[in-house]
N, C-alpha and C. Protein backbone atom coordinates (compact mmCIF):
# COMPACT_ATOMS: atom_id res chain seq x y z
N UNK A 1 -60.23 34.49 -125.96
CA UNK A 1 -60.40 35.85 -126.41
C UNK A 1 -61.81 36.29 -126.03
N UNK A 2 -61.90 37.65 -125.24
CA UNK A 2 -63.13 38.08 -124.94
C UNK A 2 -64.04 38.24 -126.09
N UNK A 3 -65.35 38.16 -126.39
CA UNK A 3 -66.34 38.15 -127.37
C UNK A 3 -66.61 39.90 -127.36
N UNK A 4 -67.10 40.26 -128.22
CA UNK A 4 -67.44 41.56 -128.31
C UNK A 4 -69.08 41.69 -128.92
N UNK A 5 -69.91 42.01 -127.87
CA UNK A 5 -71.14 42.06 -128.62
C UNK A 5 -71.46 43.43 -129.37
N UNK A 6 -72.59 43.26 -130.05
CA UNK A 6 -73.06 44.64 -130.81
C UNK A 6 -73.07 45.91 -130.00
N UNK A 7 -73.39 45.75 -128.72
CA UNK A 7 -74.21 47.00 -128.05
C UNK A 7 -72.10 47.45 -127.54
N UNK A 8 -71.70 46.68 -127.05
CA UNK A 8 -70.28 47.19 -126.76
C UNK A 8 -69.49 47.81 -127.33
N UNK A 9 -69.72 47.20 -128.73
CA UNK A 9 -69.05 47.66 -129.88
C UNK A 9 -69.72 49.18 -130.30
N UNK A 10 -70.68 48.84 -130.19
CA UNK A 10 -71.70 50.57 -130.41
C UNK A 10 -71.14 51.76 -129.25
N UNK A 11 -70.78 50.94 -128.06
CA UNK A 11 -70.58 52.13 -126.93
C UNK A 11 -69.09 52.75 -127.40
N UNK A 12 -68.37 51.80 -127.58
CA UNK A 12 -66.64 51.69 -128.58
C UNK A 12 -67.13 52.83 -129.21
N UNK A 13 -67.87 52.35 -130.12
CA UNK A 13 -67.44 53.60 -131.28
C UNK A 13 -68.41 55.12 -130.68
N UNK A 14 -68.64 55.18 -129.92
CA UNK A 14 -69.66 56.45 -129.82
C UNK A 14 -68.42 57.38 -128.75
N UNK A 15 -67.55 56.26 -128.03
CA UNK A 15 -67.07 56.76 -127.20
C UNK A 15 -65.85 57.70 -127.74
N UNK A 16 -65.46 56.64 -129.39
CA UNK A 16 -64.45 57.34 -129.96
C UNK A 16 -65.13 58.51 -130.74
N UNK A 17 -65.71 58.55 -131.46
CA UNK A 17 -66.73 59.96 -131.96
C UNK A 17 -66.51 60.95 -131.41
N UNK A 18 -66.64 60.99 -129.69
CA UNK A 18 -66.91 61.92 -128.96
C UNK A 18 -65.22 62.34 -128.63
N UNK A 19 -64.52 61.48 -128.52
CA UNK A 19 -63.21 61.93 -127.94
C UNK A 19 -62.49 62.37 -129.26
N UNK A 20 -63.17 62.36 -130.33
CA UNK A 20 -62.14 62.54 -131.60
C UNK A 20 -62.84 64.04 -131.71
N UNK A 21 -64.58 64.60 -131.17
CA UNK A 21 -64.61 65.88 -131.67
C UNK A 21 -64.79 66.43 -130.50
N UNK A 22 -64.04 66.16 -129.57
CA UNK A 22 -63.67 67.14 -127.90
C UNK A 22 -62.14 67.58 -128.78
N UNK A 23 -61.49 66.78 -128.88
CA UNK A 23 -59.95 66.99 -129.37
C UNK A 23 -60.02 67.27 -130.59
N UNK A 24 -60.81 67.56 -131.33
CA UNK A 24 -60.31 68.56 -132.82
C UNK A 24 -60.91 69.74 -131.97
N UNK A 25 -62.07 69.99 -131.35
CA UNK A 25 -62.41 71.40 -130.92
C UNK A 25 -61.39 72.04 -130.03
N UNK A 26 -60.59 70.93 -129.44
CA UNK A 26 -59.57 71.46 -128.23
C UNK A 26 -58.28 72.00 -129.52
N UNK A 27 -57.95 71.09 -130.05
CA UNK A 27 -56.97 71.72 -131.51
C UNK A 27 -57.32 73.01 -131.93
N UNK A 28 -58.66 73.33 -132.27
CA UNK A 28 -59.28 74.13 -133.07
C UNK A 28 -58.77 75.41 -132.63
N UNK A 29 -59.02 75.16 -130.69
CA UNK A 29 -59.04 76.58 -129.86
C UNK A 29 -57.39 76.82 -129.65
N UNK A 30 -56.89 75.75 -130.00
CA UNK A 30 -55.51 76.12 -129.44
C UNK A 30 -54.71 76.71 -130.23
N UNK A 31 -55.83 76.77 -131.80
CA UNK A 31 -54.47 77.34 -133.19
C UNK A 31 -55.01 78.31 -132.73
N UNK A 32 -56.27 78.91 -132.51
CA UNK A 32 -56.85 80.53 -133.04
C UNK A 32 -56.20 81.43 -131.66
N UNK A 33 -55.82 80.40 -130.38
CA UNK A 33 -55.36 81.35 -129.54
C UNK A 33 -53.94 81.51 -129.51
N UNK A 34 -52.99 80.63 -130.29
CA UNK A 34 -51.79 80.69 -130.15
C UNK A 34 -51.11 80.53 -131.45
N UNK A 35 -50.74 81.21 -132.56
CA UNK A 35 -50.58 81.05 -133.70
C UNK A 35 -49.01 80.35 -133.94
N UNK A 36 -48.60 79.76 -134.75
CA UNK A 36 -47.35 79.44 -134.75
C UNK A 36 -46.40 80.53 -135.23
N UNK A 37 -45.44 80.22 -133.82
CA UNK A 37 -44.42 81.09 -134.32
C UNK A 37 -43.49 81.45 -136.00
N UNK A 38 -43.29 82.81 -135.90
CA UNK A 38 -42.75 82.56 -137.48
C UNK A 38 -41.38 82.39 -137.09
N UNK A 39 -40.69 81.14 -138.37
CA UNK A 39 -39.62 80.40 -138.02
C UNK A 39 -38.41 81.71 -138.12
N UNK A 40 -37.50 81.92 -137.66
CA UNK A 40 -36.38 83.03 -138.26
C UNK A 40 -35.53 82.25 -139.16
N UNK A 41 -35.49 81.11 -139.67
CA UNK A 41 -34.96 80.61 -140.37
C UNK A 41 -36.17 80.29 -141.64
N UNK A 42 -35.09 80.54 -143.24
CA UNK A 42 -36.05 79.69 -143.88
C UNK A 42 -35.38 78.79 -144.73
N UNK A 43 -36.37 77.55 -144.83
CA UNK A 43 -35.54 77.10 -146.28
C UNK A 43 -35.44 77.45 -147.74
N UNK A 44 -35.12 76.63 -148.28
CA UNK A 44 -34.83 77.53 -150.03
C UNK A 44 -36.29 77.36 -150.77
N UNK A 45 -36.95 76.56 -150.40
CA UNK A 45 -38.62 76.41 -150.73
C UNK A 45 -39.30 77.38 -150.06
N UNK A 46 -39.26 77.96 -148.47
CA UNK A 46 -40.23 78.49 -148.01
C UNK A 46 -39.56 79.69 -149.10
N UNK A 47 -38.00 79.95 -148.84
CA UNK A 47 -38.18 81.13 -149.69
C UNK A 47 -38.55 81.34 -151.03
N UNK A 48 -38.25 80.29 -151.87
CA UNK A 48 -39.02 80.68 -153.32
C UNK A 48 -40.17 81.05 -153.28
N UNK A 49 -40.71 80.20 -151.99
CA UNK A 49 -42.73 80.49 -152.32
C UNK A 49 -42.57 82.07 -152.21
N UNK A 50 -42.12 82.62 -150.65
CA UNK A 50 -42.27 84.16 -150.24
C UNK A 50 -41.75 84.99 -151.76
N UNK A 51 -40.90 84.79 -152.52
CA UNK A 51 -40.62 85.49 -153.75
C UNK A 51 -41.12 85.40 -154.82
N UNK A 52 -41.90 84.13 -154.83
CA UNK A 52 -42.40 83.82 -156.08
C UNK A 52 -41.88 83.34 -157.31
N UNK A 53 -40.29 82.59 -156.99
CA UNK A 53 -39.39 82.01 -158.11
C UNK A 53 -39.19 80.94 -157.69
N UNK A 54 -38.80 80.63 -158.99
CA UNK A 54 -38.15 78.53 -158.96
C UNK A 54 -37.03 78.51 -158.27
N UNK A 55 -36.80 77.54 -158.10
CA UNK A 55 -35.45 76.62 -157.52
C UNK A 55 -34.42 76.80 -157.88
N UNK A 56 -34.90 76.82 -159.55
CA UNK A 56 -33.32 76.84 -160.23
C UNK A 56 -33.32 78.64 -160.45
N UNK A 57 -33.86 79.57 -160.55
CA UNK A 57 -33.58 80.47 -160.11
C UNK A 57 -32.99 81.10 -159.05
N UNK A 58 -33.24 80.40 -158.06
CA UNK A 58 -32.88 80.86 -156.71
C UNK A 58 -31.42 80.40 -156.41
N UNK A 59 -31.04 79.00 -157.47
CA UNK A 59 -29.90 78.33 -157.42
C UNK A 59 -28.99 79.30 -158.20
N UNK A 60 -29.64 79.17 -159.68
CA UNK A 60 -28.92 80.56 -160.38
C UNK A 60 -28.56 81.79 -160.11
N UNK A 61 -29.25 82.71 -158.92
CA UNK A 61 -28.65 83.74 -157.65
C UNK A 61 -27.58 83.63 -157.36
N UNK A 62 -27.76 82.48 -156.47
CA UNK A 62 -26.92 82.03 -155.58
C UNK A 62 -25.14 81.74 -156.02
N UNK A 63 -25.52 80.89 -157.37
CA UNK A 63 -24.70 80.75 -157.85
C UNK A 63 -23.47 82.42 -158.65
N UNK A 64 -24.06 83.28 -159.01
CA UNK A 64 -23.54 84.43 -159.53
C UNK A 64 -23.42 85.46 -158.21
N UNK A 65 -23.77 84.94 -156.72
CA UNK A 65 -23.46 85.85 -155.76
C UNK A 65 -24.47 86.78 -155.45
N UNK A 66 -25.66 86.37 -156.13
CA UNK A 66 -26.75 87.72 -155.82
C UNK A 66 -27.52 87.30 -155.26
N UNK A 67 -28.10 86.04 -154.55
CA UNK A 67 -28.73 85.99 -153.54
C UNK A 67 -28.76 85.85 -152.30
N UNK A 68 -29.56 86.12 -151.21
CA UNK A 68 -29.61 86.47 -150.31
C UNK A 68 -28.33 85.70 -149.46
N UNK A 69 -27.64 85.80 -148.09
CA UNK A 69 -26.57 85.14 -147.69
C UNK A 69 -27.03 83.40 -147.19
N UNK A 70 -26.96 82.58 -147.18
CA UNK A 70 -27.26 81.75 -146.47
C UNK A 70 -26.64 81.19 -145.69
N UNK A 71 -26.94 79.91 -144.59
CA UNK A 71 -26.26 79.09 -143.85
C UNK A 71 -26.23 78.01 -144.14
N UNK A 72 -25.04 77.06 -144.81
CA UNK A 72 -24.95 75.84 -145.00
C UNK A 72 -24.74 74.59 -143.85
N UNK A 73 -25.94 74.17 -143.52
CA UNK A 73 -26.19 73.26 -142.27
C UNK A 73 -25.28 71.81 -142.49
N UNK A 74 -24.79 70.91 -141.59
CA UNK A 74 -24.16 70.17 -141.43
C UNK A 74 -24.24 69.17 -142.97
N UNK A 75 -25.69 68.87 -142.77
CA UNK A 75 -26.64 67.57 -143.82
C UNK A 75 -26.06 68.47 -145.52
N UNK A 76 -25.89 69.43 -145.20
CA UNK A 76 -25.86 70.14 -146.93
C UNK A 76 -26.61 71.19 -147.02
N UNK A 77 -28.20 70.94 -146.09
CA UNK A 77 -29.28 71.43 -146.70
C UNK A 77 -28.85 73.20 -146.48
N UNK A 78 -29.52 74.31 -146.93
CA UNK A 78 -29.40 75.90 -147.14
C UNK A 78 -30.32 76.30 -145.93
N UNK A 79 -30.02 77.09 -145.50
CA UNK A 79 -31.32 77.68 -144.56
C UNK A 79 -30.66 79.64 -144.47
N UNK A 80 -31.97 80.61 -144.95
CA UNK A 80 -31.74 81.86 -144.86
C UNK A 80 -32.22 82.45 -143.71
N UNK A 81 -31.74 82.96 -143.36
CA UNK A 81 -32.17 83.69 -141.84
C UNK A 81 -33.27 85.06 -142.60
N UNK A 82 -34.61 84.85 -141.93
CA UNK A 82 -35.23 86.26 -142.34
C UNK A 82 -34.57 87.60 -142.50
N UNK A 83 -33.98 88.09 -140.99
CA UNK A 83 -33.67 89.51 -141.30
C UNK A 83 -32.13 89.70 -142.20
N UNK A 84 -31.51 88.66 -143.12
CA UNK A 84 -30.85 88.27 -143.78
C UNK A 84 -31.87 88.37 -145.63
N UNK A 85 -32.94 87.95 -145.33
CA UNK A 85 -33.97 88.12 -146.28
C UNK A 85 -34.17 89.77 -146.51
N UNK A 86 -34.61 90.03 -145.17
CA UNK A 86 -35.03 91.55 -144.94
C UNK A 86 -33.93 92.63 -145.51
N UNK A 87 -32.68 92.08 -144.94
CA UNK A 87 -31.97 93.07 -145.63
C UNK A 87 -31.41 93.22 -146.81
N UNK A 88 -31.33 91.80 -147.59
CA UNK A 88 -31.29 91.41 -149.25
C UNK A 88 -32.33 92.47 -149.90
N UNK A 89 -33.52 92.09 -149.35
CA UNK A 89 -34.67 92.75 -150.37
C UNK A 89 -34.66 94.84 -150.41
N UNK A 90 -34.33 95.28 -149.10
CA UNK A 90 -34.17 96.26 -149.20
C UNK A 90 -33.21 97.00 -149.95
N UNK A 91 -31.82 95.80 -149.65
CA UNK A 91 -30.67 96.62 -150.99
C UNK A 91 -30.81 96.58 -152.23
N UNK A 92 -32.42 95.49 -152.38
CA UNK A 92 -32.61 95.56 -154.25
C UNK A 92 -33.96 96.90 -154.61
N UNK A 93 -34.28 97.47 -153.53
CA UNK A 93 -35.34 98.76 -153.72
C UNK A 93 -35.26 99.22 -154.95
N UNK A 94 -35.75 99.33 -155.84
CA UNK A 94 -35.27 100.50 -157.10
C UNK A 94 -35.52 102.14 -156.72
N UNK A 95 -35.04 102.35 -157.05
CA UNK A 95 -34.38 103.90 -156.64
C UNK A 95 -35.85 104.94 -157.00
């Protein structure tokens, strides 16, 4: 097994330092120039957060027919399509 002296080991780590803050600055530039797309799908979490209700609220909707339409994916899991969101929220406008 090759020996590793101090000064090698020093160049090792200086070399990783430098390649770890080239590549967070290269990350850095690549969020502020390209933002992530917004998903057209959401799940039943992203949507509680966007509404500001629980789970079991959103279950309790769902369950009496008043919330938004969803898509039941293969696995089980719910997923709402935004402009499915968009048009839920507008038919609840109050007058």
């Amino acid at each position: 097994m090759p020996r590793i002296t101090a000064d090698r080991l020093a160049d090792h780590a200086d070399s990783i330092r430098r390649d770890t803050a080239a590549a967070r600055r290269r990350r850095a530039a690549h969020r502020q120039a390209d933002p992530p797309p917004e998903s057209a799908l959401l799940t039943v979490d992203q949507l509680c957060a966007e509404l500001h209700i629980s789970r079991s609220t959103f279950y309790d909707w769902r369950a009496k027919g008043k919330a938004p339409e969803c898509i039941v994916l293969p696995n089980g899991s719910l997923r709402i399509q935004r402009e499915d969101l968009a048009r839920w929220l507008s038919s609840r406008r109050a007058a």
